[in-house]
Protein backbone atom coordinates (compact mmCIF):
# COMPACT_ATOMS: atom_id res chain seq x y z
CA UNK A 1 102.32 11.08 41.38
CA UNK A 2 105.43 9.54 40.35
CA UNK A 3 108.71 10.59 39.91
CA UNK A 4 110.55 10.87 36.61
CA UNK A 5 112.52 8.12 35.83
CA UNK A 6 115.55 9.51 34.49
CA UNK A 7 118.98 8.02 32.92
CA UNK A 8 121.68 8.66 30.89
CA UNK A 9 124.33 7.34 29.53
CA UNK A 10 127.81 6.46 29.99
CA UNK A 11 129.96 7.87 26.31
CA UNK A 12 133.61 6.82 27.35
CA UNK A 13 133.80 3.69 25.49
CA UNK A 14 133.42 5.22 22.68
CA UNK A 15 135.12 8.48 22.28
CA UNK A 16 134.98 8.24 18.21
CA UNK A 17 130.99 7.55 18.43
CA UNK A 18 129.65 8.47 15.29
CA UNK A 19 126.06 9.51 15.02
CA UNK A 20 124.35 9.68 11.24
CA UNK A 21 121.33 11.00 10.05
CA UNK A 22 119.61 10.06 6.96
CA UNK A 23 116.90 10.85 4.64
CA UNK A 24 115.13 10.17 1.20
CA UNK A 25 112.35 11.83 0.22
CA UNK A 26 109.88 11.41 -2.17
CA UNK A 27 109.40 14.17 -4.91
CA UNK A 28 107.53 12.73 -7.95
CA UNK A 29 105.68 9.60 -7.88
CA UNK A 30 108.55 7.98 -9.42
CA UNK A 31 110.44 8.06 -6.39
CA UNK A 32 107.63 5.66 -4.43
CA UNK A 33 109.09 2.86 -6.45
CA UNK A 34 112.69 4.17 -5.92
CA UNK A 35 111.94 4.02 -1.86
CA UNK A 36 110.20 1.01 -1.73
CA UNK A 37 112.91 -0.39 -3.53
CA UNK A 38 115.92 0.38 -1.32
CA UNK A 39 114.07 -0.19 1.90
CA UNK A 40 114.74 -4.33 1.35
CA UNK A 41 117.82 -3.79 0.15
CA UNK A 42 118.78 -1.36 3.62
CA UNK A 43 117.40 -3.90 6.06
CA UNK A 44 119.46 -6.43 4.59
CA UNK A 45 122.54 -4.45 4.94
CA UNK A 46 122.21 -3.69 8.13
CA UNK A 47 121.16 -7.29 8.85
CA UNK A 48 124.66 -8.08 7.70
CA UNK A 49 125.87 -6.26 10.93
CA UNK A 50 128.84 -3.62 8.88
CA UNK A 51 132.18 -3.54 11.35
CA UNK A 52 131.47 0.00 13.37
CA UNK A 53 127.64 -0.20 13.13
CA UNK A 54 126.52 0.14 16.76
CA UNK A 55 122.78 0.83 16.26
CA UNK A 56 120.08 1.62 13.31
CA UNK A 57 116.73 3.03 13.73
CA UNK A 58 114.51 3.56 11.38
CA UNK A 59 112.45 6.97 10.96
CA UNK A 60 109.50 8.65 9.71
CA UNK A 61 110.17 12.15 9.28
CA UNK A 62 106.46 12.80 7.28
CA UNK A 63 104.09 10.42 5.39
CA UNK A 64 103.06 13.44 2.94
CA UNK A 65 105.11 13.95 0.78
CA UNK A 66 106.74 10.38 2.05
CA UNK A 67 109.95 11.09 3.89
CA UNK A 68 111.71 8.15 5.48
CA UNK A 69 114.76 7.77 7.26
CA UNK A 70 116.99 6.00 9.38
CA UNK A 71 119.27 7.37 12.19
CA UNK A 72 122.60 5.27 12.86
CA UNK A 73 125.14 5.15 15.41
CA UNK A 74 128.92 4.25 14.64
CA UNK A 75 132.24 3.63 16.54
CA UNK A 76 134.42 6.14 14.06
CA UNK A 77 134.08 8.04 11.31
CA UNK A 78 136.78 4.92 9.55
CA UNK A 79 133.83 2.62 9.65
CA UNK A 80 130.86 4.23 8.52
CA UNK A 81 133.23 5.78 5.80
CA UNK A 82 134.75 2.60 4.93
CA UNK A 83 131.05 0.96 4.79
CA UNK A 84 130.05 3.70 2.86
CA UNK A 85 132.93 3.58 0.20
CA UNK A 86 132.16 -0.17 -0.59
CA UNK A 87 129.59 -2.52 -1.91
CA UNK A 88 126.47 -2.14 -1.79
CA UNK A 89 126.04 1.44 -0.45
CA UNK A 90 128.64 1.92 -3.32
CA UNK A 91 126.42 1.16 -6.27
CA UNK A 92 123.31 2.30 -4.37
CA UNK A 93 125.34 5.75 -4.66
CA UNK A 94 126.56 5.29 -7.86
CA UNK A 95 122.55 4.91 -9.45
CA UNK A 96 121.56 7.65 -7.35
CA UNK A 97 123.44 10.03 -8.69
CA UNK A 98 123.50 9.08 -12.43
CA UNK A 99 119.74 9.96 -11.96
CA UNK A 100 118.00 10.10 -8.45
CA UNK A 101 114.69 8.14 -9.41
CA UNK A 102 112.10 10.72 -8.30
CA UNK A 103 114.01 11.11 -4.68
CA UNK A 104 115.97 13.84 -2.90
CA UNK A 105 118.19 12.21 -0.18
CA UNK A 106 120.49 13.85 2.50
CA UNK A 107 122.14 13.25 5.65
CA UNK A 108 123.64 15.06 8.85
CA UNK A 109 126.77 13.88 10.37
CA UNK A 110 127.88 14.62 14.30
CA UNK A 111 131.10 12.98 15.80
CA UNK A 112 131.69 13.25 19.20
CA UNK A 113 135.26 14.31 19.00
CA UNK A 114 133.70 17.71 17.07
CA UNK A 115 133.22 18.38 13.95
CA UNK A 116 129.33 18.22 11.93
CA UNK A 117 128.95 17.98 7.96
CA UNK A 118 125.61 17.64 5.49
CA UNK A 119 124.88 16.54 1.96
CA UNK A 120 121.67 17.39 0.56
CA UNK A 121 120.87 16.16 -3.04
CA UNK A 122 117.79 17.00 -4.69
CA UNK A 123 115.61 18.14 -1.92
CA UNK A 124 112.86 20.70 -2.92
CA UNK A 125 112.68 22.55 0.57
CA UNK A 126 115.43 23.60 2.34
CA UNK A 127 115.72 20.84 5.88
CA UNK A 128 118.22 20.73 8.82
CA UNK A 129 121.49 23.30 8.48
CA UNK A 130 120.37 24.44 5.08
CA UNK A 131 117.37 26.29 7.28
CA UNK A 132 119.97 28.71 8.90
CA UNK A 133 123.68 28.16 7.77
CA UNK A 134 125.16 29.05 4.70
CA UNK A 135 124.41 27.19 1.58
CA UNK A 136 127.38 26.41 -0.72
CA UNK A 137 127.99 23.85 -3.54
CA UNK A 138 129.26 20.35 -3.10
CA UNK A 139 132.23 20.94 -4.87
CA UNK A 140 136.15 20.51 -3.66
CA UNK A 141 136.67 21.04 -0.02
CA UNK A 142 132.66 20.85 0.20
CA UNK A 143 132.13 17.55 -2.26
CA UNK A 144 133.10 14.53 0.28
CA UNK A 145 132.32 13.61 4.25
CA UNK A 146 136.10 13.24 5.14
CA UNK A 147 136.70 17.01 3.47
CA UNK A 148 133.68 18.55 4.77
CA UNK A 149 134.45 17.58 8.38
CA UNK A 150 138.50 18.26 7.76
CA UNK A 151 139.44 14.66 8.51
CA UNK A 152 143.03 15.20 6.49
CA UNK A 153 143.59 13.56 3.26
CA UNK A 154 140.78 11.18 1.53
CA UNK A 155 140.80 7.50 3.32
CA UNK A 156 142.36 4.77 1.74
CA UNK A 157 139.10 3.62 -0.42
CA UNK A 158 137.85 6.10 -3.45
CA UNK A 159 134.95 7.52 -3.08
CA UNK A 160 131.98 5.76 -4.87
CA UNK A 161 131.51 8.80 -7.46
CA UNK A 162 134.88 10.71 -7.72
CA UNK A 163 134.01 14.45 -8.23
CA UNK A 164 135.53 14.68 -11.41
CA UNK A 165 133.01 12.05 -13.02
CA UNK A 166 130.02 13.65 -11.49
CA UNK A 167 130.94 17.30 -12.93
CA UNK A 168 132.42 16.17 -16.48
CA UNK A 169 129.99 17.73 -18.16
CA UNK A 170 129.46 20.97 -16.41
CA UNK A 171 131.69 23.88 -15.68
């Protein structure tokens, strides 16, 4: 018998590390075409190599219903919210949540200096924090990343579907 070859990690380098979950799942059959459309369009993004993108993995989370994601690893919160504020995660945003093409999507946020936040749009089952903390709205303090985690006032670019815009219609 062998011994367990362990090993860890050395974090110091990187004491803004940024570590992202994501998901889209598939609802109605719809949504198939809506996830086989984005994966291109995701690989070549990250094929572009985004300032602050350390790592991307890809993930299966089940293949009924399908459930894909990706998990991603980022120097600060700046750059993934700076990436995520401009084009083309912008207008991929933007679509998604003028209508969400048969898909529920969500991710999980964790920053080594402390602080965790979620999203969760259209998902039919309650997934990760939903399962245990309390659920709330996305609305005000709750609506955006950068609020959610209490990172101060919004960053310098707007956010790809200001509140306002997405509520206009509803009370």
């Amino acid at each position: 018998m062998s011994k367990v070859h362990r090993r860890t990690v050395d974090l110091s380098a990187y004491p803004d590390l940024v570590v992202i979950y994501l998901g889209l799942r598939v609802n109605a059959w719809t949504g198939l075409k809506t996830l086989l459309g984005l994966g291109p369009k995701i690989a070549q993004a990250v094929e572009q190599q985004p300032d602050g993108l350390l790592r991307h993995e890809n993930l299966l989370f089940s293949l009924f219903p399908p459930h894909v994601g990706m998990r991603q690893y980022w120097r600060d919160f700046e750059s993934l919210e700076r990436w995520a504020r401009s084009e083309p995660h912008r207008q991929w945003w933007q679509q998604f949540m003028r209508h969400s093409g048969g898909t529920g999507f969500w991710h999980e946020t964790y920053c080594m200096q402390g602080g965790m936040e979620a999203v969760y749009d259209d998902l039919p089952t309650d997934i990760g924090f939903l399962t245990f903390a309390p659920q709330c709205v996305a609305r005000g303090k709750m609506y955006s990343a950068r609020s959610r985690m209490q990172k101060g006032a919004e960053g310098n670019t707007p956010s790809p579907v200001a509140e306002d815009e997405l509520y206009r219609d509803q009370p």
